[in-house]
N, C-alpha and C. Protein backbone atom coordinates (compact mmCIF):
# COMPACT_ATOMS: atom_id res chain seq x y z
N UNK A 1 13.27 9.32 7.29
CA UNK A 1 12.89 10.70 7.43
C UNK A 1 13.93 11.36 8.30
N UNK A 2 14.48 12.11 7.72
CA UNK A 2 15.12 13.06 9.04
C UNK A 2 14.87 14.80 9.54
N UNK A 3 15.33 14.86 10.55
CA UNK A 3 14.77 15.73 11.27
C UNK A 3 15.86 16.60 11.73
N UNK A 4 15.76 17.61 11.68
CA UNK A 4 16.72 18.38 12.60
C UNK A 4 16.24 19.41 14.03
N UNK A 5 16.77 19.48 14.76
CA UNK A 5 16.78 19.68 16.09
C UNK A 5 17.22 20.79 16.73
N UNK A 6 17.16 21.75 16.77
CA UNK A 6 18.15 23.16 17.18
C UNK A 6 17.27 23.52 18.79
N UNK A 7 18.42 23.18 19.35
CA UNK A 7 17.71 23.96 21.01
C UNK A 7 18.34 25.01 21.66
N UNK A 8 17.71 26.05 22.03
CA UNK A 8 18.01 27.10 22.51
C UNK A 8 17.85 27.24 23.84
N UNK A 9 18.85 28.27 24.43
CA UNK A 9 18.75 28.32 26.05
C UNK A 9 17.94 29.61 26.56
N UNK A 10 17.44 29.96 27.40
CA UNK A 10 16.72 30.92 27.60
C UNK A 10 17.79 32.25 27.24
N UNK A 11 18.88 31.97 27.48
CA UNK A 11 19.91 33.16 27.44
C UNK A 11 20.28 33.66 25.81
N UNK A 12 19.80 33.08 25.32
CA UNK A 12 19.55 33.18 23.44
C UNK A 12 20.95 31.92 23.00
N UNK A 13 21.58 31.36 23.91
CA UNK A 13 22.95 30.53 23.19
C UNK A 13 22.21 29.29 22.74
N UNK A 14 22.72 29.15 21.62
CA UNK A 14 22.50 27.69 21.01
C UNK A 14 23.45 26.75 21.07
N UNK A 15 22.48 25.48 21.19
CA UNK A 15 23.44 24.42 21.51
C UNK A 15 23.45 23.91 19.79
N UNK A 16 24.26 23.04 19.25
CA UNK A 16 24.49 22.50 18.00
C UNK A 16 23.25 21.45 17.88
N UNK A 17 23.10 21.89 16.38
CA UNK A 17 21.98 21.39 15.61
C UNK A 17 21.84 19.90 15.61
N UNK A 18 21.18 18.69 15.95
CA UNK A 18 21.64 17.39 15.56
C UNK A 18 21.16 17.35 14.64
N UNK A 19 20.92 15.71 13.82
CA UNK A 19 20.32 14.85 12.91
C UNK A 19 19.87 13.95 13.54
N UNK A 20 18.60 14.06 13.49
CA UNK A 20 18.00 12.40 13.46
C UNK A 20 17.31 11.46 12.67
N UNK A 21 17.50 10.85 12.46
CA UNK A 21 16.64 9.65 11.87
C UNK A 21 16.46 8.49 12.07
N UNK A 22 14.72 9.05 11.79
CA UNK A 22 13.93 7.97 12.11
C UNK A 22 13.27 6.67 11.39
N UNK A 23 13.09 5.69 11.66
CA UNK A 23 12.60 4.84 10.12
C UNK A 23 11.28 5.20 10.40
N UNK A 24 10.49 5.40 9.50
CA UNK A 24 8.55 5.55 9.49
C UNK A 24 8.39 4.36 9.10
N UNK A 25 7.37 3.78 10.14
CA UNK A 25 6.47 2.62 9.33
C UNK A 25 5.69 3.12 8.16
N UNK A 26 5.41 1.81 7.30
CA UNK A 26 4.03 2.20 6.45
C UNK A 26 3.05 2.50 7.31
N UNK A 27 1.97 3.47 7.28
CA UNK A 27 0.61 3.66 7.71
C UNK A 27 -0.74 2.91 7.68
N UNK A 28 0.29 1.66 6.58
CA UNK A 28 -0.95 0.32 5.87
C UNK A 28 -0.39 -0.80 5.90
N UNK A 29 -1.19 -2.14 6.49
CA UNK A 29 -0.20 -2.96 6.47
C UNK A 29 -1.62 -3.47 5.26
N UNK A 30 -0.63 -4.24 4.11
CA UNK A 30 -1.51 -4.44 2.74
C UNK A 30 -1.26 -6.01 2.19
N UNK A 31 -2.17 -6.76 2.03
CA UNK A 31 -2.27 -8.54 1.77
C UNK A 31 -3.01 -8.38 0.56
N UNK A 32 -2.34 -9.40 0.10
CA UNK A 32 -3.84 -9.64 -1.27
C UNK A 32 -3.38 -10.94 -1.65
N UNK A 33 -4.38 -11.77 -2.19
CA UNK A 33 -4.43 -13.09 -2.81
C UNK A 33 -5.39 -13.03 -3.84
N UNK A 34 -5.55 -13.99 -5.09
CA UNK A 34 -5.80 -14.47 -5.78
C UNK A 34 -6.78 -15.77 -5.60
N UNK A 35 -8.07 -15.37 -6.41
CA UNK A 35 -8.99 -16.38 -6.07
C UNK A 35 -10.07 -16.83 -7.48
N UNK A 36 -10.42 -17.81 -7.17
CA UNK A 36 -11.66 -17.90 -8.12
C UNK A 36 -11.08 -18.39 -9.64
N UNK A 37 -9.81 -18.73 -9.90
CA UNK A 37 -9.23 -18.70 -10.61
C UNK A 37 -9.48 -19.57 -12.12
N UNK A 38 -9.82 -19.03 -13.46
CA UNK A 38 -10.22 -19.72 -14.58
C UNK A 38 -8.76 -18.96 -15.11
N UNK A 39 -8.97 -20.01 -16.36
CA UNK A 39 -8.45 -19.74 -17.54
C UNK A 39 -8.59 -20.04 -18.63
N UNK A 40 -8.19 -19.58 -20.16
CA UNK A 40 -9.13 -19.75 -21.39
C UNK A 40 -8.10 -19.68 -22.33
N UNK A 41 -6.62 -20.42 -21.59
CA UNK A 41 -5.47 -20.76 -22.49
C UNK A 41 -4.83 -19.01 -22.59
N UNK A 42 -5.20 -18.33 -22.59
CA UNK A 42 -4.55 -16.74 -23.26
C UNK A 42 -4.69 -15.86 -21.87
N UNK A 43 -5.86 -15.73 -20.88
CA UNK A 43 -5.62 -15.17 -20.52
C UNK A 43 -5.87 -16.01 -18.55
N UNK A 44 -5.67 -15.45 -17.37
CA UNK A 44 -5.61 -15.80 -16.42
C UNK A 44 -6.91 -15.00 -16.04
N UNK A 45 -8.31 -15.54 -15.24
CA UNK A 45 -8.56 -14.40 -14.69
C UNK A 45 -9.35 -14.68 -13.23
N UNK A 46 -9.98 -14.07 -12.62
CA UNK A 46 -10.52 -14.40 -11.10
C UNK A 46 -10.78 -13.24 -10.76
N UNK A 47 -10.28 -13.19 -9.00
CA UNK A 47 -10.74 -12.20 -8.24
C UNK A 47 -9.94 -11.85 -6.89
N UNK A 48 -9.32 -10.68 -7.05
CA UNK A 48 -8.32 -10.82 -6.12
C UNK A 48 -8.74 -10.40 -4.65
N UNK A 49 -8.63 -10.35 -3.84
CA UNK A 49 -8.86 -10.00 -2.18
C UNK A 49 -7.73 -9.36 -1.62
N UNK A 50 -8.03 -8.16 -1.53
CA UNK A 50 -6.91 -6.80 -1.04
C UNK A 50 -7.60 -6.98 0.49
N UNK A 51 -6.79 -7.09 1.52
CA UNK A 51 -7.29 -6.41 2.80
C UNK A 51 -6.11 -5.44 3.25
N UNK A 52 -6.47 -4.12 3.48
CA UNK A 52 -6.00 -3.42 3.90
C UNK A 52 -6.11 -3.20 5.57
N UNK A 53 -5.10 -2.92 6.42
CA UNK A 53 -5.02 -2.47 7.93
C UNK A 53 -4.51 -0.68 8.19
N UNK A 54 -5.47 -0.04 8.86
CA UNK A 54 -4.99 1.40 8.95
C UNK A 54 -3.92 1.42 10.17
N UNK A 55 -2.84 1.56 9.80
CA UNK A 55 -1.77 1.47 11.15
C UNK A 55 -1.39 3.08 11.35
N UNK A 56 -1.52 4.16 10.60
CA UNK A 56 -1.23 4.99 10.54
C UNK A 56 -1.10 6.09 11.70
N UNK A 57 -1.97 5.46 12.44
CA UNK A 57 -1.93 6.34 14.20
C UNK A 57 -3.35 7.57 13.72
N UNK A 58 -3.84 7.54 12.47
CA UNK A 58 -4.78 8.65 12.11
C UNK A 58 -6.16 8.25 11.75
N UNK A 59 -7.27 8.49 11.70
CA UNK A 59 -8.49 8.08 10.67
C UNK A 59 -8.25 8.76 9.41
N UNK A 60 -8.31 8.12 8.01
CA UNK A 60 -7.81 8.25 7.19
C UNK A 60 -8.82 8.06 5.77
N UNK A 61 -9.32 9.11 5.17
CA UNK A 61 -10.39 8.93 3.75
C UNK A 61 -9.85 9.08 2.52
N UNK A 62 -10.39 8.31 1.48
CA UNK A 62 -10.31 8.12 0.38
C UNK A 62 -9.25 7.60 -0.23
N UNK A 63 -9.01 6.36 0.11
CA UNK A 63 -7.84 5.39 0.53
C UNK A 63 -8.03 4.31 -1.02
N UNK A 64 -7.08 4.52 -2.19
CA UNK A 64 -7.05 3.82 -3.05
C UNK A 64 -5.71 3.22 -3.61
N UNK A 65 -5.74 1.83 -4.09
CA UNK A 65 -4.35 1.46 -3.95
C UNK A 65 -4.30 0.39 -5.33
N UNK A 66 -3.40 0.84 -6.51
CA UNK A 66 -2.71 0.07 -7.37
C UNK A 66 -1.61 -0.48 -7.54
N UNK A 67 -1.10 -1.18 -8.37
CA UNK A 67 -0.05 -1.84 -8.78
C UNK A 67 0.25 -1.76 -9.86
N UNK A 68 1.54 -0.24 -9.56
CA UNK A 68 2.01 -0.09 -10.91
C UNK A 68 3.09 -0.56 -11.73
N UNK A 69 2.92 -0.42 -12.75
CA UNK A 69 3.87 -1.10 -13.72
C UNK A 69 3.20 -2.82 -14.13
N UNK A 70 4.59 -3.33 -14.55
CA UNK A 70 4.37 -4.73 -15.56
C UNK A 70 4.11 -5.55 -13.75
N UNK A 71 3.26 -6.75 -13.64
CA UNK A 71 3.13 -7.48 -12.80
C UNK A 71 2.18 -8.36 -13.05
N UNK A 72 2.43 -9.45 -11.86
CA UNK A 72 1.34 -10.56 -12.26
C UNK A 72 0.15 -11.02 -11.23
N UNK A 73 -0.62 -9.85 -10.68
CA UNK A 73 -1.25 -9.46 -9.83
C UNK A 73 -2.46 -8.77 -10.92
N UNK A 74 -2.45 -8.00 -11.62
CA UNK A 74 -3.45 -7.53 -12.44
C UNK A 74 -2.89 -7.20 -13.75
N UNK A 75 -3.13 -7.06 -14.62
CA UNK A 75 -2.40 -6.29 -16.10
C UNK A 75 -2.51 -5.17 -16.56
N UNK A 76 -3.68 -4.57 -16.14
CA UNK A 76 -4.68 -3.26 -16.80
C UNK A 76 -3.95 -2.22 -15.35
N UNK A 77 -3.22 -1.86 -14.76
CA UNK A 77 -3.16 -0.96 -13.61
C UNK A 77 -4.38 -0.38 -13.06
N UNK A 78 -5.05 -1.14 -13.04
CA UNK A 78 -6.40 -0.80 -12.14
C UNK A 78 -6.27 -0.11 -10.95
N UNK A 79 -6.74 0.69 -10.86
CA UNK A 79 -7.11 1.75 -8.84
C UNK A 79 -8.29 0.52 -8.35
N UNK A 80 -7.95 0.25 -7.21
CA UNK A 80 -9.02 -0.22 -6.38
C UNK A 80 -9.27 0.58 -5.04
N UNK A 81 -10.49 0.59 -5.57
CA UNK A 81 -11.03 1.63 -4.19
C UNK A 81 -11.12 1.33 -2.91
N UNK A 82 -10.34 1.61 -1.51
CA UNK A 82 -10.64 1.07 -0.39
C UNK A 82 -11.29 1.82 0.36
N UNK A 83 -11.84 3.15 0.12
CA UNK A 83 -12.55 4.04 0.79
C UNK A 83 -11.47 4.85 2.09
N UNK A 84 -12.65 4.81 3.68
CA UNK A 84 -12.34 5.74 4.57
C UNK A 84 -12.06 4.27 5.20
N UNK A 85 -11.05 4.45 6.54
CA UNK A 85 -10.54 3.79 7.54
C UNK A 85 -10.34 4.60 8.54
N UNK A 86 -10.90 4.42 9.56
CA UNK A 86 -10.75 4.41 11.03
C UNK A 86 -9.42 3.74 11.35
N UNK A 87 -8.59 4.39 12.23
CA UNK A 87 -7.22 3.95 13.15
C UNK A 87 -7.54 2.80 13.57
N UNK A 88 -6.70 2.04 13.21
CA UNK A 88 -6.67 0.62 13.43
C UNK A 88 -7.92 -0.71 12.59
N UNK A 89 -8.30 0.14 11.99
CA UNK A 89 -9.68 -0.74 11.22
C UNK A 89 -9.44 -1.24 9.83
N UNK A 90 -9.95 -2.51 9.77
CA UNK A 90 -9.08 -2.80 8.33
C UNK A 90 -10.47 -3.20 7.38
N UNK A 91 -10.04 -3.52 5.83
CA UNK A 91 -11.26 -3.72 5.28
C UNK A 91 -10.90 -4.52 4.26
N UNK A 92 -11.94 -5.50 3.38
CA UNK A 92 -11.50 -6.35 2.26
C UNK A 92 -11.95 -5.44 1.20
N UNK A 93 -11.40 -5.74 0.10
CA UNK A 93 -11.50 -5.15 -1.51
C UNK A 93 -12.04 -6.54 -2.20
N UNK A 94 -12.85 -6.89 -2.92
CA UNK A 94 -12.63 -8.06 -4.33
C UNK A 94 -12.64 -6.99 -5.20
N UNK A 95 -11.21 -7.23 -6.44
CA UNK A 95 -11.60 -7.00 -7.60
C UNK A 95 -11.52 -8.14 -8.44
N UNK A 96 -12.01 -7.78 -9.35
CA UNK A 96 -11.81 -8.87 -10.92
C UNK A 96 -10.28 -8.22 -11.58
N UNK A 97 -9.76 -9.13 -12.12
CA UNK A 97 -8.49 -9.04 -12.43
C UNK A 97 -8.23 -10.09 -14.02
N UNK A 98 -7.43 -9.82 -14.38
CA UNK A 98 -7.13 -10.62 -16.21
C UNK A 98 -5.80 -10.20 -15.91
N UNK A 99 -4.77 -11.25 -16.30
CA UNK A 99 -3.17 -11.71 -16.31
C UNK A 99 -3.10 -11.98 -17.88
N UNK A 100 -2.69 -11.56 -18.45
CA UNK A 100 -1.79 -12.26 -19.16
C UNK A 100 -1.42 -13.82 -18.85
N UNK A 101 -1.73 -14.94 -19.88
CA UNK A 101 -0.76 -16.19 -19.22
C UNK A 101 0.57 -16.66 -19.07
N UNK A 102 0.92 -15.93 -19.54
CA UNK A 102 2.25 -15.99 -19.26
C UNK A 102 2.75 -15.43 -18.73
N UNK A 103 2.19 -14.66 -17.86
CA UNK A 103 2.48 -13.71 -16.46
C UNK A 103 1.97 -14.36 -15.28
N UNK A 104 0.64 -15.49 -15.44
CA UNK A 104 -0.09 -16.06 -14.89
C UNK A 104 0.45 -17.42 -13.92
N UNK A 105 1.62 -17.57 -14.49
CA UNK A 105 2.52 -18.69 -14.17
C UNK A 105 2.39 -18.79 -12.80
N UNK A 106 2.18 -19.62 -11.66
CA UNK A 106 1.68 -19.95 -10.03
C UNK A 106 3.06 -19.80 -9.74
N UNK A 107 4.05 -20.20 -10.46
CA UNK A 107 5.63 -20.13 -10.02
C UNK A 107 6.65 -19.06 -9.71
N UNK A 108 5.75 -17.94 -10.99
CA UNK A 108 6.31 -16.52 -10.94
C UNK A 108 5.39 -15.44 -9.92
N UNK A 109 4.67 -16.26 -9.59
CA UNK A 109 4.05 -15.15 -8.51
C UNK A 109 4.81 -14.78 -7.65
N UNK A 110 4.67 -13.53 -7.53
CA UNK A 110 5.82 -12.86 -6.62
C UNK A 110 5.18 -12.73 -5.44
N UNK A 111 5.75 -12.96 -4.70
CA UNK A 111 5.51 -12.60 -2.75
C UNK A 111 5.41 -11.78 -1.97
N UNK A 112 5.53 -10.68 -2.44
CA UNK A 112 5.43 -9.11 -2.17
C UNK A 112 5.35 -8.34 -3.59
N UNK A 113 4.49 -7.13 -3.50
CA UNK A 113 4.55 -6.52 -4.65
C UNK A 113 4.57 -4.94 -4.13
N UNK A 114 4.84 -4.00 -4.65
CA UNK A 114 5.01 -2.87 -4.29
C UNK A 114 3.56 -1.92 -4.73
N UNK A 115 2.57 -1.87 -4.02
CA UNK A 115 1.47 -0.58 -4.15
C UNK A 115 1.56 0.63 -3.77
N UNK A 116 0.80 1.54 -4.95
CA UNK A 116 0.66 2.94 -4.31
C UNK A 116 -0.25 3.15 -4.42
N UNK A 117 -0.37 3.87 -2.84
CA UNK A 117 -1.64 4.30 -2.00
C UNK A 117 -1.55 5.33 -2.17
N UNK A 118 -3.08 6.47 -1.92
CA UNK A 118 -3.40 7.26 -2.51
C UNK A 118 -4.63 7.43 -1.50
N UNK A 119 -4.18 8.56 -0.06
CA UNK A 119 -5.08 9.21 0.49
C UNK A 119 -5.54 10.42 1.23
N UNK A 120 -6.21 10.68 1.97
CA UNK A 120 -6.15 11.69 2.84
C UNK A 120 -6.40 11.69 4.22
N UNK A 121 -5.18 12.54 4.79
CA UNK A 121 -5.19 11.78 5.96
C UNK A 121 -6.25 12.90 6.93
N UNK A 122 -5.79 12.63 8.24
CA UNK A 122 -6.98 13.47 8.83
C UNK A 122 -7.00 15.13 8.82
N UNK A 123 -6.19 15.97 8.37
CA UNK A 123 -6.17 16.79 8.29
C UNK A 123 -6.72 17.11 6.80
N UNK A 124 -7.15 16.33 5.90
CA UNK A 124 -7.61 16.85 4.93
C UNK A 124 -6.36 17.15 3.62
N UNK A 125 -4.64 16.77 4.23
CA UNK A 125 -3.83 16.20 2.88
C UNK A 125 -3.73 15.01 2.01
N UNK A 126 -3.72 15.37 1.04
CA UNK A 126 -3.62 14.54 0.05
C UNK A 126 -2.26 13.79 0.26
N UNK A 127 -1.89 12.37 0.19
CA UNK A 127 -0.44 11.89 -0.18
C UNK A 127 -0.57 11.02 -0.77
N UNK A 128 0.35 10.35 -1.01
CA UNK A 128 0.64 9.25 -1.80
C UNK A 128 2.14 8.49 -1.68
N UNK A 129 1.81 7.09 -1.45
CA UNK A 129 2.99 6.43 -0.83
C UNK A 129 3.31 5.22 -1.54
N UNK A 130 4.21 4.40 -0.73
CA UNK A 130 4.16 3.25 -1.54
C UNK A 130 4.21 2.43 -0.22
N UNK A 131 3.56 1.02 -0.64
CA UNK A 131 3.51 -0.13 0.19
C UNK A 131 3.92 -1.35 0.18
N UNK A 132 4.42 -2.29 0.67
CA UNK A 132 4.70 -3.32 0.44
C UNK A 132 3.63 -4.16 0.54
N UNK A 133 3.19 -5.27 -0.40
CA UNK A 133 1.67 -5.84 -0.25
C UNK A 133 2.22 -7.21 -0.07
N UNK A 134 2.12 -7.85 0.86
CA UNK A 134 2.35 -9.42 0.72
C UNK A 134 0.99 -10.21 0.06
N UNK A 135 1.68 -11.44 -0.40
CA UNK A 135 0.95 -12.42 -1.15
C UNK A 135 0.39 -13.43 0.10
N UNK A 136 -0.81 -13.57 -0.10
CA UNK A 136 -1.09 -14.58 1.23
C UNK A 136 -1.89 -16.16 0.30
N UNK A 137 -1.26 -17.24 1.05
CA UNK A 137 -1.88 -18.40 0.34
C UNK A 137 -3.64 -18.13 0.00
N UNK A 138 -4.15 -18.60 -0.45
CA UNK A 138 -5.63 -18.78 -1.21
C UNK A 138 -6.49 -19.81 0.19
């Protein structure tokens, strides 16, 4: 994010404009694993466990988070609903989930996946971000 800076002296002279930048954390720190796990030769399916953490410094409502595009975390781009979070309060999700098997592969599971979140923060804006979700053992 950057920022610019212009400071003025009481005498109206300006001093030169800087740049800064800053890195922003995510506002979510985001885990999910894979559980419960069958299969029926074609397709993979179970139940995954999203826990979300509100790091955001804000209380924060209507907090929903997918995984878009091709991946081997869900197939259908499902929204899973995580609701409202309180600053610093975190919460579990189960959804049901279907892979493809040959997406299903334990080998190709990827270790991070990229989600977008989808909320409002305390002022009542809408945003939408992206997150890094780590994979946590079962």
């Amino acid at each position: 994010m950057r920022r610019q800076a212009t400071h003025s002296l009481i005498f109206g002279l300006t001093l030169a404009a800087t740049s800064v930048t800053a890195l922003a954390e995510d506002p979510f720190h985001l885990s999910y694993r894979q559980q419960d796990l069958s299969s029926d030769g074609l397709t993979q399916s179970g139940v995954l466990l999203v826990t979300v953490v509100n790091v955001s410094g804000e209380d924060v409502q209507d907090i929903m988070a997918s995984v878009p595009g091709p991946n081997n975390v869900t197939s259908d781009n499902r929204t899973i609903l995580v609701g409202d979070l309180a600053e610093g309060a975190q919460t579990e999700v189960l959804d049901e989930f279907h892979v493809p098997q040959e997406l299903a592969d334990p080998d190709a599971t990827e270790e991070s996946i990229t989600w977008q979140m989808e909320y409002t923060n305390s002022i009542g804006e809408p945003l939408s971000i992206e997150v890094t979700g780590e994979r946590v053992p079962e």
